[in-house]
C-alpha atoms as a PDB file:
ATOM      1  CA  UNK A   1      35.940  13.249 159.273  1.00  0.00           C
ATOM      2  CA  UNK A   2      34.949  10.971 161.773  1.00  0.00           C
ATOM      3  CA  UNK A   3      32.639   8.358 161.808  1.00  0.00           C
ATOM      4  CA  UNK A   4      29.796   9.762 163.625  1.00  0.00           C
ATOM      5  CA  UNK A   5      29.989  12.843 161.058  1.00  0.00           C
ATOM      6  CA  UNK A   6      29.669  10.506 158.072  1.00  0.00           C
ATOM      7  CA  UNK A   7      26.762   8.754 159.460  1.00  0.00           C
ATOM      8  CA  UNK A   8      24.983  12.070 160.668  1.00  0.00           C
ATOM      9  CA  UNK A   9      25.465  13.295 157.146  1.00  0.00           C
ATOM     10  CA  UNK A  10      24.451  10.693 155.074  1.00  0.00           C
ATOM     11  CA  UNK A  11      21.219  10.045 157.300  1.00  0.00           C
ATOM     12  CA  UNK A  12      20.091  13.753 156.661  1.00  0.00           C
ATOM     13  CA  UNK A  13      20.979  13.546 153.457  1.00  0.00           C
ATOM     14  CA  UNK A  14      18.362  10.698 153.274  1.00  0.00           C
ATOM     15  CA  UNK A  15      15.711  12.481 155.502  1.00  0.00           C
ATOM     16  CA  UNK A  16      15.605  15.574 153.708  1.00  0.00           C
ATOM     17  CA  UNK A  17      15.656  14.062 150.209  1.00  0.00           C
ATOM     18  CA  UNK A  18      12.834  11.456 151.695  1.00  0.00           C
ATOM     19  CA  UNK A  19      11.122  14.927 152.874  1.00  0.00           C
ATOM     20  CA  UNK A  20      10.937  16.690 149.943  1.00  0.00           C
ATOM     21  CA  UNK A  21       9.747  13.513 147.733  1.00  0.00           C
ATOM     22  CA  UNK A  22       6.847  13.068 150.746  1.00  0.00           C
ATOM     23  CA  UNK A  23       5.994  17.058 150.178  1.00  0.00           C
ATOM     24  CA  UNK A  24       6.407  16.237 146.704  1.00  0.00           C
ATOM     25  CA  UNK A  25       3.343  13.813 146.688  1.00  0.00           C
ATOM     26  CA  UNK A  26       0.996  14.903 149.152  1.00  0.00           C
ATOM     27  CA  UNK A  27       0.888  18.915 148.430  1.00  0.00           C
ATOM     28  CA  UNK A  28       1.191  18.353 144.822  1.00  0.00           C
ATOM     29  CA  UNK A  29       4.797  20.316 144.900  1.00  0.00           C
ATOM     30  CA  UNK A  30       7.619  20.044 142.832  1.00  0.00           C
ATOM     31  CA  UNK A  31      10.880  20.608 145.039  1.00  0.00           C
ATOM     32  CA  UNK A  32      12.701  17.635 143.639  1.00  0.00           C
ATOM     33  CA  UNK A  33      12.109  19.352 139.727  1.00  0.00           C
ATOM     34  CA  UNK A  34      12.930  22.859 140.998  1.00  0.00           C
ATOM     35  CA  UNK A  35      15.971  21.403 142.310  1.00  0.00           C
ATOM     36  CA  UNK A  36      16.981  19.748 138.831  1.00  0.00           C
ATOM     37  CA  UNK A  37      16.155  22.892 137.453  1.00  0.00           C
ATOM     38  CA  UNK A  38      13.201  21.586 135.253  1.00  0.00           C
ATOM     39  CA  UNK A  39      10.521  24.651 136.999  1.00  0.00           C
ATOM     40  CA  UNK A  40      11.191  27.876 138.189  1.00  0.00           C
ATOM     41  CA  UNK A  41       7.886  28.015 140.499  1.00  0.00           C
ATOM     42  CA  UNK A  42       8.182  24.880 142.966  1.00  0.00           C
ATOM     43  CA  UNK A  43       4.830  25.907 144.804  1.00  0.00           C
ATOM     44  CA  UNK A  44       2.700  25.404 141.477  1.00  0.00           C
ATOM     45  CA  UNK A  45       0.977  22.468 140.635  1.00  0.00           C
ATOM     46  CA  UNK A  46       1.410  20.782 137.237  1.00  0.00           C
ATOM     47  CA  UNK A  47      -1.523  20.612 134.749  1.00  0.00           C
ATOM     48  CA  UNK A  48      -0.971  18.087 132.597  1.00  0.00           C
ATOM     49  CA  UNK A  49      -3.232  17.793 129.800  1.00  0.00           C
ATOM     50  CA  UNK A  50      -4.774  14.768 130.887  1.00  0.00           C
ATOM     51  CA  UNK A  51      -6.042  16.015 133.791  1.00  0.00           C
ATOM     52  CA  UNK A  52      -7.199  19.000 131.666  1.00  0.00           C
ATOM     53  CA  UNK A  53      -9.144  16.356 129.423  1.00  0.00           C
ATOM     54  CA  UNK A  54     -10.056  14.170 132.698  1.00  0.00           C
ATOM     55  CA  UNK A  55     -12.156  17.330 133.889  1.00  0.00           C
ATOM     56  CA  UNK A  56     -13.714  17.891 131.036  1.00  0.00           C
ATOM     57  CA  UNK A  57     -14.986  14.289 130.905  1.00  0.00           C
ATOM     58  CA  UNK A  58     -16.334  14.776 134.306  1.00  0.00           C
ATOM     59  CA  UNK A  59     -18.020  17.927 133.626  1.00  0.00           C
ATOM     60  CA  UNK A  60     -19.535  16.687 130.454  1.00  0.00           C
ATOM     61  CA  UNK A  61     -20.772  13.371 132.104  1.00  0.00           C
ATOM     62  CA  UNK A  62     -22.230  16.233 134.970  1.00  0.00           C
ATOM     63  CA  UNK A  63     -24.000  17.750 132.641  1.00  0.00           C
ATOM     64  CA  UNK A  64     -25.419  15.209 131.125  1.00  0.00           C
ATOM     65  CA  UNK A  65     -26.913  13.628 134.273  1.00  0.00           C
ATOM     66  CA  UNK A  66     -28.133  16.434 135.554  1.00  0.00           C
ATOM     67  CA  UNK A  67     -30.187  16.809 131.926  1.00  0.00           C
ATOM     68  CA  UNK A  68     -31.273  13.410 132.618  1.00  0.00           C
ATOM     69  CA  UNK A  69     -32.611  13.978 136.103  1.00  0.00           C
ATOM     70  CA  UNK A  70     -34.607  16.785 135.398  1.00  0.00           C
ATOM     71  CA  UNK A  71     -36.086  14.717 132.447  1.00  0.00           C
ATOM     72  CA  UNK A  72     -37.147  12.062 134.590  1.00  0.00           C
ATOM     73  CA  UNK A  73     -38.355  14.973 137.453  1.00  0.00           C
ATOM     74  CA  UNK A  74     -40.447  16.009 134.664  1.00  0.00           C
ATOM     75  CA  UNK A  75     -42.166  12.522 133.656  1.00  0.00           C
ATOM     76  CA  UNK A  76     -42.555  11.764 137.468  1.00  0.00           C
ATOM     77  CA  UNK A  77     -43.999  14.916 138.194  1.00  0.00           C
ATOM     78  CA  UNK A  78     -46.955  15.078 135.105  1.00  0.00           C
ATOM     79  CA  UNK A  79     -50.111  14.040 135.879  1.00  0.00           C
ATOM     80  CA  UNK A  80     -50.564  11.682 133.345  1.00  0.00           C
ATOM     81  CA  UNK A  81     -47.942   9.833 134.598  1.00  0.00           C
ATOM     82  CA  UNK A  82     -49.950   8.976 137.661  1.00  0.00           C
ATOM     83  CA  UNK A  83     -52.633   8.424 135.833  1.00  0.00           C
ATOM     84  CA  UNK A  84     -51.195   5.707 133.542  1.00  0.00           C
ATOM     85  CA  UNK A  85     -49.346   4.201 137.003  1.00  0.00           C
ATOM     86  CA  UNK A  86     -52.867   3.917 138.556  1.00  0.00           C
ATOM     87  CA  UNK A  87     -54.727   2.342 135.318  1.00  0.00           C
ATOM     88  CA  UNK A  88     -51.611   0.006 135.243  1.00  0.00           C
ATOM     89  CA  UNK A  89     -52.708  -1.025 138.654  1.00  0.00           C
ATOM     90  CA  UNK A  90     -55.793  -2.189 138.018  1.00  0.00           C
END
């Protein structure tokens, strides 16, 4: 093998490898693991369980502020809330 052929395939080497750990990253795909053998799927995206747990943090901390908004809708909205706002006016 000549030199040229050495370089050209030790510099695609590189780019694909560099490639597949960019595609890796940015879709969420795991080429490099299918490759080792570790998934049989390399289009599915892993679900670890703390993300699992991460999401249901979120959604409970959702929920909750939402209950609190409409709470607070609710007192800003009675009457007697303007009424107590205006006597603490004067």
């Amino acid at each position: 093998m000549s030199l040229l052929q050495i370089i050209l395939l030790i510099s695609s080497v590189l780019t694909i490898s560099v490639l597949i750990a960019w595609l890796d990253h940015t879709r969420g795909w795991q080429f490099s693991a299918w490759l080792n053998g570790k998934v049989n799927n390399p289009f599915g995206h892993t679900c670890s369980k703390e993300s699992e747990s991460n999401q249901l943090e979120k959604d409970l901390l959702i929920a909750q502020l939402k209950e609190r908004v409409q709470i607070l809708e609710k007192i800003v909205t009675e009457p007697a809330y303007e009424l107590n706002k205006k006597i603490n006016q004067l």
